[in-house]
C-alpha atoms as a PDB file:
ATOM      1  CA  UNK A   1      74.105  -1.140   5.448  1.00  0.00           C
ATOM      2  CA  UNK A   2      72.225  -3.124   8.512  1.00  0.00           C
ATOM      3  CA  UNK A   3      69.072  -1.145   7.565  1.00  0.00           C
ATOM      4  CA  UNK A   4      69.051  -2.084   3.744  1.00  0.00           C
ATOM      5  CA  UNK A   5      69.896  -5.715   4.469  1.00  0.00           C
ATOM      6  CA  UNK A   6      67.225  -5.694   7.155  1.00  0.00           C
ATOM      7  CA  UNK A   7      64.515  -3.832   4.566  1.00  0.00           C
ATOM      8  CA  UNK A   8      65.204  -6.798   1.823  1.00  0.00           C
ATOM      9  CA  UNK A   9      65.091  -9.875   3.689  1.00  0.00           C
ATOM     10  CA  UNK A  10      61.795 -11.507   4.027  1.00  0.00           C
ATOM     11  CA  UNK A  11      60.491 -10.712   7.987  1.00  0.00           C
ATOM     12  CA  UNK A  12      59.053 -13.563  10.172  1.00  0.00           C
ATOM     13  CA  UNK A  13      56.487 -12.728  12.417  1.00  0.00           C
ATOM     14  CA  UNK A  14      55.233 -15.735  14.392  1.00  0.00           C
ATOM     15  CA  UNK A  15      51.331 -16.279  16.165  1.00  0.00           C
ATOM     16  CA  UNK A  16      51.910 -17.666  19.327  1.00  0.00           C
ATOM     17  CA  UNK A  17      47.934 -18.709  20.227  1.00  0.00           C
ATOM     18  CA  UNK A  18      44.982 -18.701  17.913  1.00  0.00           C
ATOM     19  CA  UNK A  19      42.395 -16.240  17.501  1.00  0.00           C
ATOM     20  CA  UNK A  20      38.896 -17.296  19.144  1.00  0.00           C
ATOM     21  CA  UNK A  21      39.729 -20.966  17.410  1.00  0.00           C
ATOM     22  CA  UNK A  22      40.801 -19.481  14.318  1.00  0.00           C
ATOM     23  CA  UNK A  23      43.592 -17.481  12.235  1.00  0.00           C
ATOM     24  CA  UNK A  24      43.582 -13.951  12.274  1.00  0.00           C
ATOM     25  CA  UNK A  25      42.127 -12.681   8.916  1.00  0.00           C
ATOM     26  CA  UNK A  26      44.855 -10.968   7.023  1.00  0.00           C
ATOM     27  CA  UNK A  27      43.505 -11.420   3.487  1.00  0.00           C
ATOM     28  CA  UNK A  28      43.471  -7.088   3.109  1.00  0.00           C
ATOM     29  CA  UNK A  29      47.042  -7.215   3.149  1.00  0.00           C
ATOM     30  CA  UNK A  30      49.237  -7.319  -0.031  1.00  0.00           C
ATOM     31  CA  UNK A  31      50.634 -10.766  -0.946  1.00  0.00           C
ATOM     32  CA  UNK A  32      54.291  -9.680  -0.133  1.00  0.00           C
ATOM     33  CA  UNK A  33      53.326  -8.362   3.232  1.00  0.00           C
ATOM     34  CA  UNK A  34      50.768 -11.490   4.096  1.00  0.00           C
ATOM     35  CA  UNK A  35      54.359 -14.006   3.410  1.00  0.00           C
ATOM     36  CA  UNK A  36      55.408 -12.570   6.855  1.00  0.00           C
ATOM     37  CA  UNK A  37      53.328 -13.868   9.282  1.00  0.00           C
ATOM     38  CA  UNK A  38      53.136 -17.505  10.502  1.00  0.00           C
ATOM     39  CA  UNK A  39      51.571 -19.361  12.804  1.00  0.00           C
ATOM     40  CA  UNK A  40      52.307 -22.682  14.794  1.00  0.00           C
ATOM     41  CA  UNK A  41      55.220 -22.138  17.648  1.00  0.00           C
ATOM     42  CA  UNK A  42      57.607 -24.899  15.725  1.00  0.00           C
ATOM     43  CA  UNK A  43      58.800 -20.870  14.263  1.00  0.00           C
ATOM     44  CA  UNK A  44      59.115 -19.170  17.092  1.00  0.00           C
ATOM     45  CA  UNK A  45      62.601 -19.716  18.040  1.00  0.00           C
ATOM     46  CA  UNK A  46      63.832 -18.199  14.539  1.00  0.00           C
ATOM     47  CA  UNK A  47      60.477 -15.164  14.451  1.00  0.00           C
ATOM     48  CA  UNK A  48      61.817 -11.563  14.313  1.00  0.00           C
ATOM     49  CA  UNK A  49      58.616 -11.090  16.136  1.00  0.00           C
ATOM     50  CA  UNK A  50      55.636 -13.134  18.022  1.00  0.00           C
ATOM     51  CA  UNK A  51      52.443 -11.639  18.368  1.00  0.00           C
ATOM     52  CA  UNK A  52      50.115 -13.012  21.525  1.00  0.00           C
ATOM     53  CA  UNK A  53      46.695 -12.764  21.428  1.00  0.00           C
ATOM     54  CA  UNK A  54      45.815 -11.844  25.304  1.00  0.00           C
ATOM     55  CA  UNK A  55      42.236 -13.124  25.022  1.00  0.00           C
ATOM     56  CA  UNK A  56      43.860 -16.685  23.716  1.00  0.00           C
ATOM     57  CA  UNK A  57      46.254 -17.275  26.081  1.00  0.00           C
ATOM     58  CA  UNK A  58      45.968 -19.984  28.960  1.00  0.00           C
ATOM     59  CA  UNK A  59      44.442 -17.580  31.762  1.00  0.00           C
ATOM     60  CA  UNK A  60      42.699 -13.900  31.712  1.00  0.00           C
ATOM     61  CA  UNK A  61      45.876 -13.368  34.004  1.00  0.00           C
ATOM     62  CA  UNK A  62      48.217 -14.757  31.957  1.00  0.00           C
ATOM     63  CA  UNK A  63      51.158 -12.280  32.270  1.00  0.00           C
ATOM     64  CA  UNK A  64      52.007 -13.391  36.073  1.00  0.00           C
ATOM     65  CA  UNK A  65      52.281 -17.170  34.888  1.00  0.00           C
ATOM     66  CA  UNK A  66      52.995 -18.919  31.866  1.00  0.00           C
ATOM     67  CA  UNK A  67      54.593 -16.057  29.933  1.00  0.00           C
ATOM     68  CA  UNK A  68      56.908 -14.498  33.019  1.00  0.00           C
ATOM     69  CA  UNK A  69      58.635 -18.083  32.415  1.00  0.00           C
ATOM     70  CA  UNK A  70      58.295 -18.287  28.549  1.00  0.00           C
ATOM     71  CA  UNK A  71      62.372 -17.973  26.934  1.00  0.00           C
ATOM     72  CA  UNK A  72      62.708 -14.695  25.038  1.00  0.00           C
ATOM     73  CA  UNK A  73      65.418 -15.445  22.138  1.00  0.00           C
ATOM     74  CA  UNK A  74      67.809 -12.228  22.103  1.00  0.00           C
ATOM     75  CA  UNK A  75      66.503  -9.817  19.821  1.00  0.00           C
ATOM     76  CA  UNK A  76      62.832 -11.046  19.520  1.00  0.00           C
ATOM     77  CA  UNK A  77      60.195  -8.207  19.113  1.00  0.00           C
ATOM     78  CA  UNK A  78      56.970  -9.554  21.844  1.00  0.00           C
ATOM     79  CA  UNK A  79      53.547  -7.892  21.193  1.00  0.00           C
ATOM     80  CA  UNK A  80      50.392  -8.436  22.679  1.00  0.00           C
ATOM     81  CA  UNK A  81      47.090  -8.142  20.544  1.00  0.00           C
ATOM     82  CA  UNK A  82      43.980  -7.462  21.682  1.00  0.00           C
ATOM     83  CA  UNK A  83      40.650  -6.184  20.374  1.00  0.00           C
ATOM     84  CA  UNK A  84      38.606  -7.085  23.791  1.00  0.00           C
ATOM     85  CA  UNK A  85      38.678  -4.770  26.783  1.00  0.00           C
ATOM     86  CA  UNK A  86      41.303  -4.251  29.470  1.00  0.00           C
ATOM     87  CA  UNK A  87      38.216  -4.922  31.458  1.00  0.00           C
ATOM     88  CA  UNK A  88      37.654  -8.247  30.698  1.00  0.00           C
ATOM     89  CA  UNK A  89      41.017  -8.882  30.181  1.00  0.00           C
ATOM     90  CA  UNK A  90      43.265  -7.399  32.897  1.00  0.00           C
ATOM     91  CA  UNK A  91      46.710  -8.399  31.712  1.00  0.00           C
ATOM     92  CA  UNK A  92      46.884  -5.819  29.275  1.00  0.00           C
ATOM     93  CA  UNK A  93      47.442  -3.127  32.922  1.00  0.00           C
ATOM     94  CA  UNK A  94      49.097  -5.974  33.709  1.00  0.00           C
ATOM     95  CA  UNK A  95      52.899  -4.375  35.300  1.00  0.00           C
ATOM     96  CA  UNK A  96      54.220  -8.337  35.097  1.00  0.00           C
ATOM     97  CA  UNK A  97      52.852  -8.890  31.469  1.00  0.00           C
ATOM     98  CA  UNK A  98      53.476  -5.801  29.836  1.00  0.00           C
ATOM     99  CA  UNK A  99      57.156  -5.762  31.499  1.00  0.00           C
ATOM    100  CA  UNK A 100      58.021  -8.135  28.636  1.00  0.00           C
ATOM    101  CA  UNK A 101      56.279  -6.931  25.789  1.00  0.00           C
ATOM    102  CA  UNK A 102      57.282  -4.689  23.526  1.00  0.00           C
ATOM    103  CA  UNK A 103      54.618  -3.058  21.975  1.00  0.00           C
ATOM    104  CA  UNK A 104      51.114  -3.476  22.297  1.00  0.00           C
ATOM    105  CA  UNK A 105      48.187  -3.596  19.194  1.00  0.00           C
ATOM    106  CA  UNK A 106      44.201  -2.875  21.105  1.00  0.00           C
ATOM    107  CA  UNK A 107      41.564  -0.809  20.544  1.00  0.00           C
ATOM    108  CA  UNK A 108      43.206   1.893  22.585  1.00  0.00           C
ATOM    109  CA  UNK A 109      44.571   5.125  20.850  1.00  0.00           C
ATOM    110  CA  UNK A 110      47.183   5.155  22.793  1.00  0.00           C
ATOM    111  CA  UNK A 111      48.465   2.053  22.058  1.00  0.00           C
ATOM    112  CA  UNK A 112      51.737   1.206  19.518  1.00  0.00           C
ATOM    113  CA  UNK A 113      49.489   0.438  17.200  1.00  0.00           C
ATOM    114  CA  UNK A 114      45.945   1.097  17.105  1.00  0.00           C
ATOM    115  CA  UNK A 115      43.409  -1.683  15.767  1.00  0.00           C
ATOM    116  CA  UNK A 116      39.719   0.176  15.883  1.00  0.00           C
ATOM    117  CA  UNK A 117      36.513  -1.916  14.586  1.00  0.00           C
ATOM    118  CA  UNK A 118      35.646   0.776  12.454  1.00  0.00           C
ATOM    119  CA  UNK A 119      34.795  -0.276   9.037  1.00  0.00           C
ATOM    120  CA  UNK A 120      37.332   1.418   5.635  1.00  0.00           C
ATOM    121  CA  UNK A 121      36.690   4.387   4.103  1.00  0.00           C
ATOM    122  CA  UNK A 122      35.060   3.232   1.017  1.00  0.00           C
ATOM    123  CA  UNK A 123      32.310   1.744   3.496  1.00  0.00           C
ATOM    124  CA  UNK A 124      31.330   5.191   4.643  1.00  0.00           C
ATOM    125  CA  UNK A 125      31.345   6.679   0.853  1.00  0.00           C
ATOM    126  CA  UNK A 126      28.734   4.543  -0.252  1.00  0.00           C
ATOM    127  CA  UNK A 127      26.504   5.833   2.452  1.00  0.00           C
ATOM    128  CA  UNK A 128      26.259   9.193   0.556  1.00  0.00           C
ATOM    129  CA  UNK A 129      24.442   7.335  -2.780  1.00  0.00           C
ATOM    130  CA  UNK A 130      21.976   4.577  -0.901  1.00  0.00           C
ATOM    131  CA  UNK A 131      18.912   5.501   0.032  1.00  0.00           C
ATOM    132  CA  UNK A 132      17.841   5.003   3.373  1.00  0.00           C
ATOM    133  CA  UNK A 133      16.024   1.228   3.970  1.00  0.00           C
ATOM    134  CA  UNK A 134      12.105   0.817   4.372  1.00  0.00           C
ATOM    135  CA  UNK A 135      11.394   0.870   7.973  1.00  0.00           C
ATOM    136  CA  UNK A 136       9.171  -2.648   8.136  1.00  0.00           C
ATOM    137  CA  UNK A 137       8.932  -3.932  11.736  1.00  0.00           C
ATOM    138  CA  UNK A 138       6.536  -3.538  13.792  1.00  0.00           C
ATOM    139  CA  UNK A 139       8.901  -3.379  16.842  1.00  0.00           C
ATOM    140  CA  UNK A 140      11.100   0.521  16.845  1.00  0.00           C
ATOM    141  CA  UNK A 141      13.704  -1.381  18.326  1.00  0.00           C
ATOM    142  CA  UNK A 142      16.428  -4.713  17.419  1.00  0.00           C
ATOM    143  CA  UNK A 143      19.022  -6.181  19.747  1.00  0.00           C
ATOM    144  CA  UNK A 144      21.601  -8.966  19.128  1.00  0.00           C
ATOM    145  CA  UNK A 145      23.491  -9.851  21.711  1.00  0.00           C
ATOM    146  CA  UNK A 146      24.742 -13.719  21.973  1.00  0.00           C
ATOM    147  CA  UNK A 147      28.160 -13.179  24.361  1.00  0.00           C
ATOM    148  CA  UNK A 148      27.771 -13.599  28.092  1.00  0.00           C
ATOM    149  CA  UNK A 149      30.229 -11.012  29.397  1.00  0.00           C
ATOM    150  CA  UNK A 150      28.486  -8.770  31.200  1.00  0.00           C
ATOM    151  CA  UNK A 151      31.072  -6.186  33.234  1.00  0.00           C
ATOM    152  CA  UNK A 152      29.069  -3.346  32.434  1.00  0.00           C
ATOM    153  CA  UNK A 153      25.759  -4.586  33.291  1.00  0.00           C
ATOM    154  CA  UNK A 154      24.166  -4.508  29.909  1.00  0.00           C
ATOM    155  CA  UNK A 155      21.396  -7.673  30.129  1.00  0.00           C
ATOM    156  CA  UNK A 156      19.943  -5.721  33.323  1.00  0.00           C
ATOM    157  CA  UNK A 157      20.047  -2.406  30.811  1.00  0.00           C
ATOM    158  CA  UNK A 158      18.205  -4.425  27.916  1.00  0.00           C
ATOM    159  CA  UNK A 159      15.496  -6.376  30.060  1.00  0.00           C
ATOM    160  CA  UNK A 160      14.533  -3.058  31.337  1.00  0.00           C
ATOM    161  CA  UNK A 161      14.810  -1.557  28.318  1.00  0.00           C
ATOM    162  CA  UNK A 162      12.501  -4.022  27.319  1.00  0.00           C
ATOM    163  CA  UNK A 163      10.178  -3.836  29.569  1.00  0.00           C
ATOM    164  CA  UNK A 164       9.299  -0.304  28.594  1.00  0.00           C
ATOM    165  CA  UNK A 165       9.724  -0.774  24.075  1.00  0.00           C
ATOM    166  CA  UNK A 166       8.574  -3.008  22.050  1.00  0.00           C
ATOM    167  CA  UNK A 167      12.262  -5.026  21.279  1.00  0.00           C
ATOM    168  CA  UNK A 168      13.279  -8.031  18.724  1.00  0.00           C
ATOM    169  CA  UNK A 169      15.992  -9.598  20.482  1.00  0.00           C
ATOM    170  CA  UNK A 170      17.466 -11.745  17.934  1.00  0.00           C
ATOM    171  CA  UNK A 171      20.927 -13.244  19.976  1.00  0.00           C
ATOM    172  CA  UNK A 172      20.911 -15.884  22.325  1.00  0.00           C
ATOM    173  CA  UNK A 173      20.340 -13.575  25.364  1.00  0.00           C
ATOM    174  CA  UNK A 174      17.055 -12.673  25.944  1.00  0.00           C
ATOM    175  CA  UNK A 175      16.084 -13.875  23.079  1.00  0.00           C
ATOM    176  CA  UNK A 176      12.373 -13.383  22.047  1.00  0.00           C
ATOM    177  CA  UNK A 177      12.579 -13.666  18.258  1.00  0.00           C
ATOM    178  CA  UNK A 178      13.695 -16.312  15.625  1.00  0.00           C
ATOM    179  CA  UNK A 179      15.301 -15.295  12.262  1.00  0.00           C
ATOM    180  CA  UNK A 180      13.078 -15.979   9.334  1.00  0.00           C
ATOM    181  CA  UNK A 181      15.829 -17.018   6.929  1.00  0.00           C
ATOM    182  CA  UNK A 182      18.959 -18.708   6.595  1.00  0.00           C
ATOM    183  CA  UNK A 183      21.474 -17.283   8.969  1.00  0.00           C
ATOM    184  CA  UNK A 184      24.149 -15.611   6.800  1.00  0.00           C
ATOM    185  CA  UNK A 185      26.323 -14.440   9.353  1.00  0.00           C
ATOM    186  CA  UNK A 186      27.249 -10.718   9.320  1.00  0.00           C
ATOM    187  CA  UNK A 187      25.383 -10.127   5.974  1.00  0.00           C
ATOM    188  CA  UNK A 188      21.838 -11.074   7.843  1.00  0.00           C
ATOM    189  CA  UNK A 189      22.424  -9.179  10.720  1.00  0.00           C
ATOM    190  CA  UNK A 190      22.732  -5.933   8.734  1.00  0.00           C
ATOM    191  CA  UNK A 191      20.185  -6.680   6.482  1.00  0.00           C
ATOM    192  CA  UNK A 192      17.998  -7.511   9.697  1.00  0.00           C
ATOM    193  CA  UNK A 193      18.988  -4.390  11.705  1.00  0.00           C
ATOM    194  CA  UNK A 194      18.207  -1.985   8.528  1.00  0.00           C
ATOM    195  CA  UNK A 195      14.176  -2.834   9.052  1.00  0.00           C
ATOM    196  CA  UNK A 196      14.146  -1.474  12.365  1.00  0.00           C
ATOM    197  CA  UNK A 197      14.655   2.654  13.306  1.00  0.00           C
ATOM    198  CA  UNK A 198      16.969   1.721  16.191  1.00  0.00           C
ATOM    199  CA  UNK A 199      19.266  -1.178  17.711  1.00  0.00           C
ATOM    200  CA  UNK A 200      20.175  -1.588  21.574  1.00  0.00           C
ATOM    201  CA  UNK A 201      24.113  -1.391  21.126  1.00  0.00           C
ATOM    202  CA  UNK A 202      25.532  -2.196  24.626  1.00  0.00           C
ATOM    203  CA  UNK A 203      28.917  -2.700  25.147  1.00  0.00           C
ATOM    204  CA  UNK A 204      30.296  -5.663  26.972  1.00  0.00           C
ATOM    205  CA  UNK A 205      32.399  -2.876  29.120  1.00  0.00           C
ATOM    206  CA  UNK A 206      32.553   0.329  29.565  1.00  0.00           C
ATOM    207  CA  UNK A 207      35.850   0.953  28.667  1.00  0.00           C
ATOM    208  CA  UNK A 208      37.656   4.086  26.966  1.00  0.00           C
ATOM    209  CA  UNK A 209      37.959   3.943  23.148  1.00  0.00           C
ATOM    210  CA  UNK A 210      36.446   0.329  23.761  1.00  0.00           C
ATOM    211  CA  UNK A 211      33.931   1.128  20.796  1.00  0.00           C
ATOM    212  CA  UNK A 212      32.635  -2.422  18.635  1.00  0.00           C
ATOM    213  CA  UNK A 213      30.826  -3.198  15.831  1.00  0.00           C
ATOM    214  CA  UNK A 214      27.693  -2.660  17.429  1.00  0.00           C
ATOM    215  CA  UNK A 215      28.133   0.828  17.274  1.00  0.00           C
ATOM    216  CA  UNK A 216      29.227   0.542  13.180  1.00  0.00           C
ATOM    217  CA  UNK A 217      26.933  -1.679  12.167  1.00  0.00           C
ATOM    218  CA  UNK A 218      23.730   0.025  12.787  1.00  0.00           C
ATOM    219  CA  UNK A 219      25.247   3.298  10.792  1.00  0.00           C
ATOM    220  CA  UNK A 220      26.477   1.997   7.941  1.00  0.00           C
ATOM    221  CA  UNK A 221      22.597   0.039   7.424  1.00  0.00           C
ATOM    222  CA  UNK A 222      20.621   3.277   7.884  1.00  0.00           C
ATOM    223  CA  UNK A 223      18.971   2.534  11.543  1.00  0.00           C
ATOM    224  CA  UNK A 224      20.175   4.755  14.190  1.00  0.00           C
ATOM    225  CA  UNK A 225      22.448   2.912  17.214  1.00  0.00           C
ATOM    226  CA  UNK A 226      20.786   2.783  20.878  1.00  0.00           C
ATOM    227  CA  UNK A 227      24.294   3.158  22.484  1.00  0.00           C
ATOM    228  CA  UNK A 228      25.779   2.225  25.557  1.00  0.00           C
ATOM    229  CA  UNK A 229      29.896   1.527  26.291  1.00  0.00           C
ATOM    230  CA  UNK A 230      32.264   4.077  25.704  1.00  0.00           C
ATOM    231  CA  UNK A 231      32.595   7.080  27.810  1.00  0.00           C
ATOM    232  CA  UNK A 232      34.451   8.833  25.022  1.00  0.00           C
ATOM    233  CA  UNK A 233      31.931   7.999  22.042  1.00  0.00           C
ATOM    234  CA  UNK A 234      30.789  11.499  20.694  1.00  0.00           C
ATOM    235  CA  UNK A 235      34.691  11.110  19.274  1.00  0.00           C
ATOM    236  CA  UNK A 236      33.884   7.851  17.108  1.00  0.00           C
ATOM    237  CA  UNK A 237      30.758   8.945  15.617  1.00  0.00           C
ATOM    238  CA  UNK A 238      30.301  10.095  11.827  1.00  0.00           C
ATOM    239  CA  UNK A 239      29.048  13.216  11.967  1.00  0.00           C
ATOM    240  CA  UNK A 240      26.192  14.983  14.075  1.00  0.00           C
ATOM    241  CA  UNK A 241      23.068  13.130  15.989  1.00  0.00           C
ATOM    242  CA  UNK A 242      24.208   9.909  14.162  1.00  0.00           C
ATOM    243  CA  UNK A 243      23.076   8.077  17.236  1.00  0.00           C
ATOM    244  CA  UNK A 244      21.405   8.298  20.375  1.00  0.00           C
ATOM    245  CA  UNK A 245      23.658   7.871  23.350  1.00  0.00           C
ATOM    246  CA  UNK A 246      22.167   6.116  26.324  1.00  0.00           C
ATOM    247  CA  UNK A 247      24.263   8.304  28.896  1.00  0.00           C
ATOM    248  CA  UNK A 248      22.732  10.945  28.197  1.00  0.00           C
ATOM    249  CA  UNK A 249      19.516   9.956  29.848  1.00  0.00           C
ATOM    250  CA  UNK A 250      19.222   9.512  33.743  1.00  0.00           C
ATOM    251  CA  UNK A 251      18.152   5.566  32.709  1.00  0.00           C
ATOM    252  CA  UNK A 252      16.062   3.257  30.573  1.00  0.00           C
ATOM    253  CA  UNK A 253      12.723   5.085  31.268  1.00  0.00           C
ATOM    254  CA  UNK A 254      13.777   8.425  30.290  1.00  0.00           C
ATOM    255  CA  UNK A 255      15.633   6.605  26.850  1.00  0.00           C
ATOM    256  CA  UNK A 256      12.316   4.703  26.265  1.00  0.00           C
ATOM    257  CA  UNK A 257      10.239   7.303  26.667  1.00  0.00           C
ATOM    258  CA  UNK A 258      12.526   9.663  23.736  1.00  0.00           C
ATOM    259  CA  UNK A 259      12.761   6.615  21.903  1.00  0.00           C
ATOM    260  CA  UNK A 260       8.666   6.092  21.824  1.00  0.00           C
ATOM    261  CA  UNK A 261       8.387   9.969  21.090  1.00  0.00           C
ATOM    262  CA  UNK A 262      10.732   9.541  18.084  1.00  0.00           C
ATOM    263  CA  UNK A 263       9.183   6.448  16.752  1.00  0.00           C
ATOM    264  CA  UNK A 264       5.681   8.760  16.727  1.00  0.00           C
ATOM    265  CA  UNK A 265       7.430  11.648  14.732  1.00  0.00           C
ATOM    266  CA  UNK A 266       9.115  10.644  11.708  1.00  0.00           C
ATOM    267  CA  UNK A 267      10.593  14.736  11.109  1.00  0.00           C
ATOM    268  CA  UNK A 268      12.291  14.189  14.375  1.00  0.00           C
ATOM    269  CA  UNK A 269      13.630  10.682  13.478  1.00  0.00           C
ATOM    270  CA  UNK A 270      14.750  11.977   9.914  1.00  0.00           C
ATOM    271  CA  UNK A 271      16.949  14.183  11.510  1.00  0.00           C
ATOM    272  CA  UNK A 272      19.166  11.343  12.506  1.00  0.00           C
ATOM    273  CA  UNK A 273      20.651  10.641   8.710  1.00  0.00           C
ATOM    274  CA  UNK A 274      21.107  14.232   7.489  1.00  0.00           C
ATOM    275  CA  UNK A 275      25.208  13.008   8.390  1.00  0.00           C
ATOM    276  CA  UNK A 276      24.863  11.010   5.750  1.00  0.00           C
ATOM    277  CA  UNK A 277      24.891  13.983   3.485  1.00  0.00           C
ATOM    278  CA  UNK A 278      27.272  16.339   5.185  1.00  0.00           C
ATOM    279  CA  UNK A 279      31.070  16.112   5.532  1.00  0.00           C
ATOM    280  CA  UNK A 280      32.385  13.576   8.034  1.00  0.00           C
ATOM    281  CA  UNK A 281      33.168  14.840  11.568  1.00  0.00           C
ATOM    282  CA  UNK A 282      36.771  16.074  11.875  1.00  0.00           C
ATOM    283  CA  UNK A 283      37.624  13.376  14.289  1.00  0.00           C
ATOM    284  CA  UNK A 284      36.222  10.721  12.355  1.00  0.00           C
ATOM    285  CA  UNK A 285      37.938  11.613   9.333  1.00  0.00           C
ATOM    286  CA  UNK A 286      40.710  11.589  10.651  1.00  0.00           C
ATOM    287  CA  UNK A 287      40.229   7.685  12.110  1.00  0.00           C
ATOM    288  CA  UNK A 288      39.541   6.722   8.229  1.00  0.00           C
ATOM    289  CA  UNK A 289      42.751   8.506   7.335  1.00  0.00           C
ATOM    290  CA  UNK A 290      44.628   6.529   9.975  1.00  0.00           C
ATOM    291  CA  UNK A 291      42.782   3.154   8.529  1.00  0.00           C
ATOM    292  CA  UNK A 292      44.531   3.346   4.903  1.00  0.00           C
ATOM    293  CA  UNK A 293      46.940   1.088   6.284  1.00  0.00           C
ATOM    294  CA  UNK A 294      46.201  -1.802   7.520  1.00  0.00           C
ATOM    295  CA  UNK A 295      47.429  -2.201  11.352  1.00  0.00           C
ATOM    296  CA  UNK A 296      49.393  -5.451  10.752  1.00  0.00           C
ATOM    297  CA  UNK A 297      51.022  -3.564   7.759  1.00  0.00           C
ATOM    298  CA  UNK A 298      51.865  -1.374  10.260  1.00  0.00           C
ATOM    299  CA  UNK A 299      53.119  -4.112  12.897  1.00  0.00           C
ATOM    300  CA  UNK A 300      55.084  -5.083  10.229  1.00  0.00           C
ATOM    301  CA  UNK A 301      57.025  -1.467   9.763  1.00  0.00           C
ATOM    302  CA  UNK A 302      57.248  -1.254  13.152  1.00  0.00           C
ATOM    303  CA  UNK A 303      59.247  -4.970  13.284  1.00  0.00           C
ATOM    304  CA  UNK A 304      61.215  -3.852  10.770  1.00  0.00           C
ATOM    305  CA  UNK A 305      62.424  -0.538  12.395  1.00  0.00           C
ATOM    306  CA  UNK A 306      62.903  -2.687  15.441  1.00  0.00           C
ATOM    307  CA  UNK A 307      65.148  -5.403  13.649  1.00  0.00           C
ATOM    308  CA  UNK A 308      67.019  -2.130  11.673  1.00  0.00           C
ATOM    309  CA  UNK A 309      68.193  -0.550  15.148  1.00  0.00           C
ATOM    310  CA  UNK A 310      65.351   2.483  14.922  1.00  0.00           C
ATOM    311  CA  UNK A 311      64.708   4.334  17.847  1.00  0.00           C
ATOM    312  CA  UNK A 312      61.103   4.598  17.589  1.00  0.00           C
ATOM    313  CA  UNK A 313      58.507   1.575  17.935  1.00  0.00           C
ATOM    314  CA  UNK A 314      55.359   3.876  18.547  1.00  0.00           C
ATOM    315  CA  UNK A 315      53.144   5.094  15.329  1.00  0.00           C
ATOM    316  CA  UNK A 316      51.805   8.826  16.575  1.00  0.00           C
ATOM    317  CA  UNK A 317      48.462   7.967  18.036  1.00  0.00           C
ATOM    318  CA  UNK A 318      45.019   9.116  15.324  1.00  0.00           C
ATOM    319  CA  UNK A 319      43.897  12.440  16.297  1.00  0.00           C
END
């Protein structure tokens, strides 16, 4: 009886902190399941569940301060959200923060509920019927990078990667080139990136499953991704030689030199889409398969399970 009761009433899952100076975009979830979530902390005292986002809160180490003091009400589900890196955000190993919490949404597969950057399904189909872009620059090589974190070193990477290729950098860091239309957001990025063969995609960290849109973006246009970032990225990638992975190279003059070679011999650079034609990689597959629900759909399962006495607050990690 406490599980049907629990499964009809209307859930009310709180935002403690903003996202970045915003809300967090929930407009792909069904009307019914979008009613549950508030934000503004005059709810929290009567939420089933408050979600923090860790890269929000007051300090990067917030777990040791404000929320060690913060009054739990009995029965309240805690979970802390976070698509940035453990690296750059150390409370999520935090022992002190995560002592509280009871589940955690990141990037990580291990986590209660994964939240990957990778683009839906029906993203990827469309690849198999568009033809690959015109090639027009002049320069083999894009980069847009605006964000100043630099843990894993990535502006030394680029400015010697520059150094050595000819490279539009079109972000506020070492920037050498000025749009030529109305910035657009995400839609003139893509469309910028698809004139070029290859884009510099250099992770902020280099972090395990830690895997952006800078990796996704570049695919889904038709130019093949420069990358740099996660140690474990031959498991996020489409299908094989979708991209050209910077570790595999003992630095930027070896990579420039292959990337020079390929830009001179358009078989070997064609070889870099035949993906696009083939069946996805097992592994990725399986990632789209996990993406058919959305993960705050799935937070909000998991709240209800909580609220209904179930045993289990941990979806089995994508394979």
């Amino acid at each position: 009886m406490k599980e049907s009761l629990v499964s009809r009433r209307r859930l009310k899952i709180v935002f403690y902190n903003g996202f970045f100076g915003s809300q967090p975009d929930l407009t792909d979830l069904e009307a019914k399941e979008r009613v549950a979530f508030s934000s503004g902390r005059s709810n929290y005292f009567n939420a089933d569940a408050v979600v923090f986002h860790v890269p929000g809160l007051s300090t990067r180490r917030f777990g040791t301060t404000e929320l060690k003091l913060l009054y739990k009400p009995k029965g309240q589900f805690w979970i802390a959200w976070s698509m940035e890196s453990a690296v750059n955000y150390p409370a999520l190993q935090d022992r002190a923060f995560l002592r509280r919490i009871d589940a955690v949404m990141s990037y990580r597969r291990n986590a209660d509920i994964w939240t990957p950057y990778c683009p839906p399904g029906a993203e990827w189909l469309r690849l198999r019927d568009e033809p690959l872009p015109e090639k027009t620059e002049s320069a083999p090589l894009v980069m847009f990078q605006s964000a100043r974190a630099n843990e894993s070193k990535r502006f030394e990477f680029a400015l010697s990667m520059m150094s050595r290729i000819r490279t539009d950098s079109f972000g506020r860091v070492l920037n050498n080139r000025k749009l030529t239309e109305l910035d657009g957001g995400r839609a003139t990025k893509l469309k910028t990136i698809s004139r070029y063969k290859f884009c510099l995609c250099l992770e902020n960290a280099l972090d395990t499953d830690y895997v952006t849109e800078k990796f996704y973006d570049p695919l889904l246009v038709g130019t093949v991704p420069v990358y740099r970032g996660a140690p474990n990225i031959d498991r996020f990638s489409p299908g094989h030689d979708a991209f050209i992975n910077a570790d595999d190279f003992s630095g930027p003059e070896e990579l420039c030199a292959y990337l020079n070679a390929l830009d001179r011999d358009d078989e070997a650079y064609q070889r870099f889409f035949r993906w696009r034609k083939q069946p996805f990689n097992p592994s990725f597959a399986a990632d789209l398969t996990a993406l058919h629900r959305h993960p705050f759909a799935k937070l909000i399962d998991l709240v209800r399970r909580h609220a209904a006495g179930g045993q289990s607050t941990t979806e089995a990690p994508a394979t």
